[in-house]
PDB file of N, CA and C in Angstrom:
ATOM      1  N   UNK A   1     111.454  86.818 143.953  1.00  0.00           N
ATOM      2  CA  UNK A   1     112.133  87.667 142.994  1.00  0.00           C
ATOM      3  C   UNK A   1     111.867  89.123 143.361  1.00  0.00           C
ATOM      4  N   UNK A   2     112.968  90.129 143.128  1.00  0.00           N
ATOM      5  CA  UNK A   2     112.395  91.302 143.508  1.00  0.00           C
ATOM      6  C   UNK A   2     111.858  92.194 142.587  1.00  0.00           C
ATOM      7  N   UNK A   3     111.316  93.223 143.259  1.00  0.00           N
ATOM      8  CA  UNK A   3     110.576  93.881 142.294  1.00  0.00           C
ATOM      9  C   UNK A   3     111.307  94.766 141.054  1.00  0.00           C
ATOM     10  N   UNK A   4     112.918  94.886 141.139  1.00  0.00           N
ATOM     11  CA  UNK A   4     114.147  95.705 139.906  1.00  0.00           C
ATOM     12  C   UNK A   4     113.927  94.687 139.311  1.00  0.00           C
ATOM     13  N   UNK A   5     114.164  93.347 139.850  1.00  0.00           N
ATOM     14  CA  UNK A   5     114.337  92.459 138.811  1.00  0.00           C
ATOM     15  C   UNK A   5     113.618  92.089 137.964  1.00  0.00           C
ATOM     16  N   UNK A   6     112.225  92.279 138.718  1.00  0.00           N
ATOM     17  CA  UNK A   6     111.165  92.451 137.502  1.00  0.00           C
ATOM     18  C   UNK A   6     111.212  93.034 136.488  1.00  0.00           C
ATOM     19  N   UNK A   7     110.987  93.992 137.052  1.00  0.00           N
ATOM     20  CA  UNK A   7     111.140  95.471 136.215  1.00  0.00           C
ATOM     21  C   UNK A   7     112.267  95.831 135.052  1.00  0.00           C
ATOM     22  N   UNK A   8     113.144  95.428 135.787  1.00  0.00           N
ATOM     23  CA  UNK A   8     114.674  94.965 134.266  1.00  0.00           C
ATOM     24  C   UNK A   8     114.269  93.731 133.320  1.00  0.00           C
ATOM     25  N   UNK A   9     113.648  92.178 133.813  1.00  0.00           N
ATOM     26  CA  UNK A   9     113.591  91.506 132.476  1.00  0.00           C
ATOM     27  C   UNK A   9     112.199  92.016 131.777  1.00  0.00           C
ATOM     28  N   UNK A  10     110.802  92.878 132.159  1.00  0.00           N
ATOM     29  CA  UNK A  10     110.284  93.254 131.393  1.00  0.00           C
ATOM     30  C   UNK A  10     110.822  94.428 130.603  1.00  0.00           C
ATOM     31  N   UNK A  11     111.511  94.993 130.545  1.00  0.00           N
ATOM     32  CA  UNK A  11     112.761  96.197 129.947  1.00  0.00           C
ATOM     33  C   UNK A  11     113.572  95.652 129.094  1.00  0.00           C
ATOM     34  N   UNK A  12     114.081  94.452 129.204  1.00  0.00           N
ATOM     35  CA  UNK A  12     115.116  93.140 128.130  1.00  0.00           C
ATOM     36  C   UNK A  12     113.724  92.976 127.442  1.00  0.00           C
ATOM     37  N   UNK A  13     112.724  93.019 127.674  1.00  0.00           N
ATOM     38  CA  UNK A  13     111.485  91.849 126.526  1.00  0.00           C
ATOM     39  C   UNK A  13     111.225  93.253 125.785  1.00  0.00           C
ATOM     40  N   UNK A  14     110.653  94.120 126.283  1.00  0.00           N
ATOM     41  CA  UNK A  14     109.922  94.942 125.609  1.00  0.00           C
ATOM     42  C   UNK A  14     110.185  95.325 124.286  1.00  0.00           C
ATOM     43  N   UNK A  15     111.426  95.463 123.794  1.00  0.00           N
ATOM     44  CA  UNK A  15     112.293  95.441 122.265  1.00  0.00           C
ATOM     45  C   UNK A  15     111.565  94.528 120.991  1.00  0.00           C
ATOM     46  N   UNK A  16     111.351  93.406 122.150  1.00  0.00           N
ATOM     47  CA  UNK A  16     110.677  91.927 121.143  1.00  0.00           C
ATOM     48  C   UNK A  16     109.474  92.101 120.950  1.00  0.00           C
ATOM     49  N   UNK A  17     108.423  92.763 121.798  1.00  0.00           N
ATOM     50  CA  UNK A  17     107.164  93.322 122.203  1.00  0.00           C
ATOM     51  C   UNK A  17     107.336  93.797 120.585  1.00  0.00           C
ATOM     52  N   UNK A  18     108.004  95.161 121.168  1.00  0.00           N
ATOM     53  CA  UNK A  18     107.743  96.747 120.403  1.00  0.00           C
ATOM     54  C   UNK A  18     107.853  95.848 118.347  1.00  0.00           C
ATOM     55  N   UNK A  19     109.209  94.655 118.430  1.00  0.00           N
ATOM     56  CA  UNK A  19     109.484  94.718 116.808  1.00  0.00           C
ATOM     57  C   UNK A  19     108.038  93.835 116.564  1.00  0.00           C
ATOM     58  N   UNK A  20     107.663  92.384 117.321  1.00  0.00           N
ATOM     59  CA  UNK A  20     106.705  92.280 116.579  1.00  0.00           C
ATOM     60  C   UNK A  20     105.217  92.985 116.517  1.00  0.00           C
ATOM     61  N   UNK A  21     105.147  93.994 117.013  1.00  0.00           N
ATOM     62  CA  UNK A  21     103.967  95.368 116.832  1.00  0.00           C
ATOM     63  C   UNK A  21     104.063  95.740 115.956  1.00  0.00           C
ATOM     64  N   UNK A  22     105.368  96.515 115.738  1.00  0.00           N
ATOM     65  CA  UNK A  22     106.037  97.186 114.225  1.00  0.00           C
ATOM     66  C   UNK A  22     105.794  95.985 113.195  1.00  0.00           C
ATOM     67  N   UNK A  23     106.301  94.915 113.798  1.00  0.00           N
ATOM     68  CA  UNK A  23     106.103  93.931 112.173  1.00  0.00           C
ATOM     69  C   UNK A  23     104.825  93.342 112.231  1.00  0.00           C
ATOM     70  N   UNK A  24     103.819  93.653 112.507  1.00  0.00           N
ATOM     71  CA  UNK A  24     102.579  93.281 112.430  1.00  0.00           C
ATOM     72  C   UNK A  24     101.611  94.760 111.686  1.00  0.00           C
ATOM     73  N   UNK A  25     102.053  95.710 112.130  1.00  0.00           N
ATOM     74  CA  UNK A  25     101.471  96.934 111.475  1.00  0.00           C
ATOM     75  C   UNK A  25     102.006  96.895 110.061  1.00  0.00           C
ATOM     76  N   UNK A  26     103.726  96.387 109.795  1.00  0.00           N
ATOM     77  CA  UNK A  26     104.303  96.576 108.691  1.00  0.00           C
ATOM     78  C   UNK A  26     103.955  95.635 107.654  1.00  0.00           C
ATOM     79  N   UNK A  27     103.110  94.676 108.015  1.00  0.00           N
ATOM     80  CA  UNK A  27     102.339  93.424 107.212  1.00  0.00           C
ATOM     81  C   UNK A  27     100.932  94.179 106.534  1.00  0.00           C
ATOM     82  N   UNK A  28     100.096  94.748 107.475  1.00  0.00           N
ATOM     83  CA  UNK A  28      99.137  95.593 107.665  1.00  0.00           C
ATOM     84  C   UNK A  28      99.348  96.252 106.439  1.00  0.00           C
ATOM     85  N   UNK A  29      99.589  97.406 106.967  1.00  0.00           N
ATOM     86  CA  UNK A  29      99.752  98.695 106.586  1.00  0.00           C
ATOM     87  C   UNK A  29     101.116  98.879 105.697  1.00  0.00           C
ATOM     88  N   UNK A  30     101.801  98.501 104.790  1.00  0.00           N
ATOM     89  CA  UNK A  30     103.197  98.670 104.699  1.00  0.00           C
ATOM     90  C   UNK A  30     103.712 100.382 104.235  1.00  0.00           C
ATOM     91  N   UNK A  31     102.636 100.949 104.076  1.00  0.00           N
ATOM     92  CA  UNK A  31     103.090 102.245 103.272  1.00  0.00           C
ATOM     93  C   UNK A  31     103.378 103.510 104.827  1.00  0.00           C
ATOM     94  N   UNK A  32     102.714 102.734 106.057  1.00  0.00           N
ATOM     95  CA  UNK A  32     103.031 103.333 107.658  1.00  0.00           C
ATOM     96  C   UNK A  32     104.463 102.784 107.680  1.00  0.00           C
ATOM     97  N   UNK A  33     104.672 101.291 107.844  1.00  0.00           N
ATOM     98  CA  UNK A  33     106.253 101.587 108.273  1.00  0.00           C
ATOM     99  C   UNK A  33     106.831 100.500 107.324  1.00  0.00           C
ATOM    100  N   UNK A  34     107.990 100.808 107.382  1.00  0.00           N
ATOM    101  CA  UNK A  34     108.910  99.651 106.132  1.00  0.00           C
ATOM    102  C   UNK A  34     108.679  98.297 106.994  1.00  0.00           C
ATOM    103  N   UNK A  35     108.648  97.630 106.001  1.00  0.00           N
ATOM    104  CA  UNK A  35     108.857  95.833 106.492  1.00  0.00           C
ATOM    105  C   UNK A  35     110.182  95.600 107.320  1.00  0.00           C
ATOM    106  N   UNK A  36     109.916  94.892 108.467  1.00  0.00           N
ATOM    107  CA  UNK A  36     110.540  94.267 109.235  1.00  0.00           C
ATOM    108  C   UNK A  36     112.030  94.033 108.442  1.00  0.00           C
ATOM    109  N   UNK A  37     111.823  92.801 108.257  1.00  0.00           N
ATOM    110  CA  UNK A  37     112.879  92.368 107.297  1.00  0.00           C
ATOM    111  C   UNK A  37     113.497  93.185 105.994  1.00  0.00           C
ATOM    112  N   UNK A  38     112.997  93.992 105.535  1.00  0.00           N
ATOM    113  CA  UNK A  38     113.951  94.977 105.021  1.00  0.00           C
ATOM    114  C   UNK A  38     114.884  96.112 106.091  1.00  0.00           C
ATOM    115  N   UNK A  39     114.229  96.664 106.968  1.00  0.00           N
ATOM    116  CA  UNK A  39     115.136  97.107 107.908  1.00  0.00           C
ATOM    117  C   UNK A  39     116.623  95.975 108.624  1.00  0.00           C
ATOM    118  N   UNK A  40     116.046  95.247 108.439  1.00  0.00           N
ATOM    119  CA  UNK A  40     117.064  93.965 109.459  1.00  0.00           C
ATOM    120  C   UNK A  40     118.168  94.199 108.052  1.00  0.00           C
ATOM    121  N   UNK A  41     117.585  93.444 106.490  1.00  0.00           N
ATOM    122  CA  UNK A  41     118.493  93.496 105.960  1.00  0.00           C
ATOM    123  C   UNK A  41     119.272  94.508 105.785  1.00  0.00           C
ATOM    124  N   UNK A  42     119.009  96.022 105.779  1.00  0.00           N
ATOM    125  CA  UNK A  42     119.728  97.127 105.510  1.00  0.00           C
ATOM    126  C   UNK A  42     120.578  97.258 107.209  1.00  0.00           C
ATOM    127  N   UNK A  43     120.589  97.108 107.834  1.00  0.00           N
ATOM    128  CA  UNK A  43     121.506  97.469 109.249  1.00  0.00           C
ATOM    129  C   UNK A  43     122.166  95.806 108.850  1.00  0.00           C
ATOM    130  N   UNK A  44     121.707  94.741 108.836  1.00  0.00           N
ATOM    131  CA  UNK A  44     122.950  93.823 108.369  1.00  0.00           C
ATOM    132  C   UNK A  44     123.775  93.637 107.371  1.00  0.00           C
ATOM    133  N   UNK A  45     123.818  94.936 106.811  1.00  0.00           N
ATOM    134  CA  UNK A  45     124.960  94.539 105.358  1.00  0.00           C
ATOM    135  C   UNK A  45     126.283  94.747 106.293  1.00  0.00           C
ATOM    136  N   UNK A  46     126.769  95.157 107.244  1.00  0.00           N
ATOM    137  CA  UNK A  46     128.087  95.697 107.899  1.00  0.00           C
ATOM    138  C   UNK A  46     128.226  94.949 108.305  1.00  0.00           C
ATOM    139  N   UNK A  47     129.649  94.330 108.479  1.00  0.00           N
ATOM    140  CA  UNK A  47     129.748  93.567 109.296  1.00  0.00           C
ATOM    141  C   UNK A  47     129.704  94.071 111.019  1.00  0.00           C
ATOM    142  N   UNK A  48     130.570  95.204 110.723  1.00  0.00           N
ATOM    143  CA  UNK A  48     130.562  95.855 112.108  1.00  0.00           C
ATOM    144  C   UNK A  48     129.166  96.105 112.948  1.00  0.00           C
ATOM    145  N   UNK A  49     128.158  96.401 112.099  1.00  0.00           N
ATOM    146  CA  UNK A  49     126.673  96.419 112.883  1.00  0.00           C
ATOM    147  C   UNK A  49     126.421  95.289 113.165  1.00  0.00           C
ATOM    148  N   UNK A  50     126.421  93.733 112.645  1.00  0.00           N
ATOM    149  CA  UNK A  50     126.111  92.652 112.965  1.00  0.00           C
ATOM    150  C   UNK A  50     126.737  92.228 114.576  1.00  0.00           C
ATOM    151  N   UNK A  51     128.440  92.855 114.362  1.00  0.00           N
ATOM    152  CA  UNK A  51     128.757  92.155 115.805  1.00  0.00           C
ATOM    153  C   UNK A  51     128.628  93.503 116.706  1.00  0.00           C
ATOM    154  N   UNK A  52     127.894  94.492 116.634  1.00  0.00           N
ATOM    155  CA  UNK A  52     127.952  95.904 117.615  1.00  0.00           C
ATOM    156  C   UNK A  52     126.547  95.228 118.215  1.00  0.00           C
ATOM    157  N   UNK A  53     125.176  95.067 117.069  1.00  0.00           N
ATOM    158  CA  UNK A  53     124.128  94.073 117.473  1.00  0.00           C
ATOM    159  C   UNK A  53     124.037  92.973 118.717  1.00  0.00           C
ATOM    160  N   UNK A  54     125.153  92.408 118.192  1.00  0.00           N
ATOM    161  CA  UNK A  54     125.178  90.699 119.134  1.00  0.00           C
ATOM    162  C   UNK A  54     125.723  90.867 120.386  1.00  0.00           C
ATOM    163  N   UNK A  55     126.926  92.138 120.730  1.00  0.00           N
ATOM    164  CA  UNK A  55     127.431  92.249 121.451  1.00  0.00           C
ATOM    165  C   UNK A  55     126.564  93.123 122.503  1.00  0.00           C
ATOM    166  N   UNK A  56     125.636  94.420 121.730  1.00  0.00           N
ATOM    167  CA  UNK A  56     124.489  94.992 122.749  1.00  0.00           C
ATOM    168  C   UNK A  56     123.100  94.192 123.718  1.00  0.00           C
ATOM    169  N   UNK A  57     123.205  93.307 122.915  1.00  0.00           N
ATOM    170  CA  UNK A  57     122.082  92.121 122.679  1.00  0.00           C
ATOM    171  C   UNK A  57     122.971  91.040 124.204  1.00  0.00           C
ATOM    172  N   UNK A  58     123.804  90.645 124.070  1.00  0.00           N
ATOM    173  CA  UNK A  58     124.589  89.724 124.714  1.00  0.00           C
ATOM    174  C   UNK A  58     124.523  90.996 126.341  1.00  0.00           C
ATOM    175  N   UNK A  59     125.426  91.988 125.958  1.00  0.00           N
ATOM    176  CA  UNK A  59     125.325  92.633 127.601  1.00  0.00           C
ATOM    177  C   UNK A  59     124.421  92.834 127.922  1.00  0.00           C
ATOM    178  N   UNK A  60     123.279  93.432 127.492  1.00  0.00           N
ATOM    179  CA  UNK A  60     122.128  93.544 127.673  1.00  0.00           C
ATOM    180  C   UNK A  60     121.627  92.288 128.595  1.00  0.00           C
ATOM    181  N   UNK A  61     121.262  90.922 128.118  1.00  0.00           N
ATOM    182  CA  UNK A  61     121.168  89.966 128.895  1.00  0.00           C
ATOM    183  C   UNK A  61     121.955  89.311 129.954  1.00  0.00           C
ATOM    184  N   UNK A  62     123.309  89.161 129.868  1.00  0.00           N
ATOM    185  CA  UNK A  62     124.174  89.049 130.640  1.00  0.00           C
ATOM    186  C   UNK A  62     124.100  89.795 132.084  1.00  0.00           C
ATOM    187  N   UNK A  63     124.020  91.079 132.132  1.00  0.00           N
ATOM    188  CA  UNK A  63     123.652  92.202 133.250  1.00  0.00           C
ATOM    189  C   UNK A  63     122.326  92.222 133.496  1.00  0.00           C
ATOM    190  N   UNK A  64     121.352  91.712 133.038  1.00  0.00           N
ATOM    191  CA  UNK A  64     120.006  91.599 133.638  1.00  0.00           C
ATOM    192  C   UNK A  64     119.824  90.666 134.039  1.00  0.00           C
ATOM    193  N   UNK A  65     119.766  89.489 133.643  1.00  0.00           N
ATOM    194  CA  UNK A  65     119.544  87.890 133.980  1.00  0.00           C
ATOM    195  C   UNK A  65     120.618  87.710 134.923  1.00  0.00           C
ATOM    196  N   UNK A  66     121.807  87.891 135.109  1.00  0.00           N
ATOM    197  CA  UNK A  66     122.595  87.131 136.341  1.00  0.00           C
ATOM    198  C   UNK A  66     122.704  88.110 137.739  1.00  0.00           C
ATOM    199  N   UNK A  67     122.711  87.250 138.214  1.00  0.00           N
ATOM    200  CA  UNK A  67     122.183  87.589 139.531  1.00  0.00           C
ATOM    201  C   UNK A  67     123.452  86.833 140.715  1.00  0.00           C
TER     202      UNK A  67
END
């Protein structure tokens, strides 16, 4: 494997890293950052954010993983 390619799927993970950090401090500490799941619910009331989400989420993997 080469070494971009490395370097790009740790760049796709790091997002998942970074939320459960945030949602582990936000269990913690809640008055440092809002709960996980209240942020998720407030950006999912739109529909339009739900599929802008799936669709960043989708290229995102699509262009890193295929080869």
């Amino acid at each position: 494997m080469k070494l971009s390619a490395i370097i790009w799927d740790a760049l796709y993970v790091l997002p998942i890293f970074a939320m459960v950090i945030i949602w582990w401090i936000g269990r913690i500490k809640p008055n440092v950052f809002t709960r996980v799941s209240e942020v998720i619910e407030l950006i999912m009331i739109k529909r339009t954010t739900r599929i802008a989400i799936i669709t960043v989420w989708w290229w995102l993997g699509w262009h890193f993983f295929s080869d």
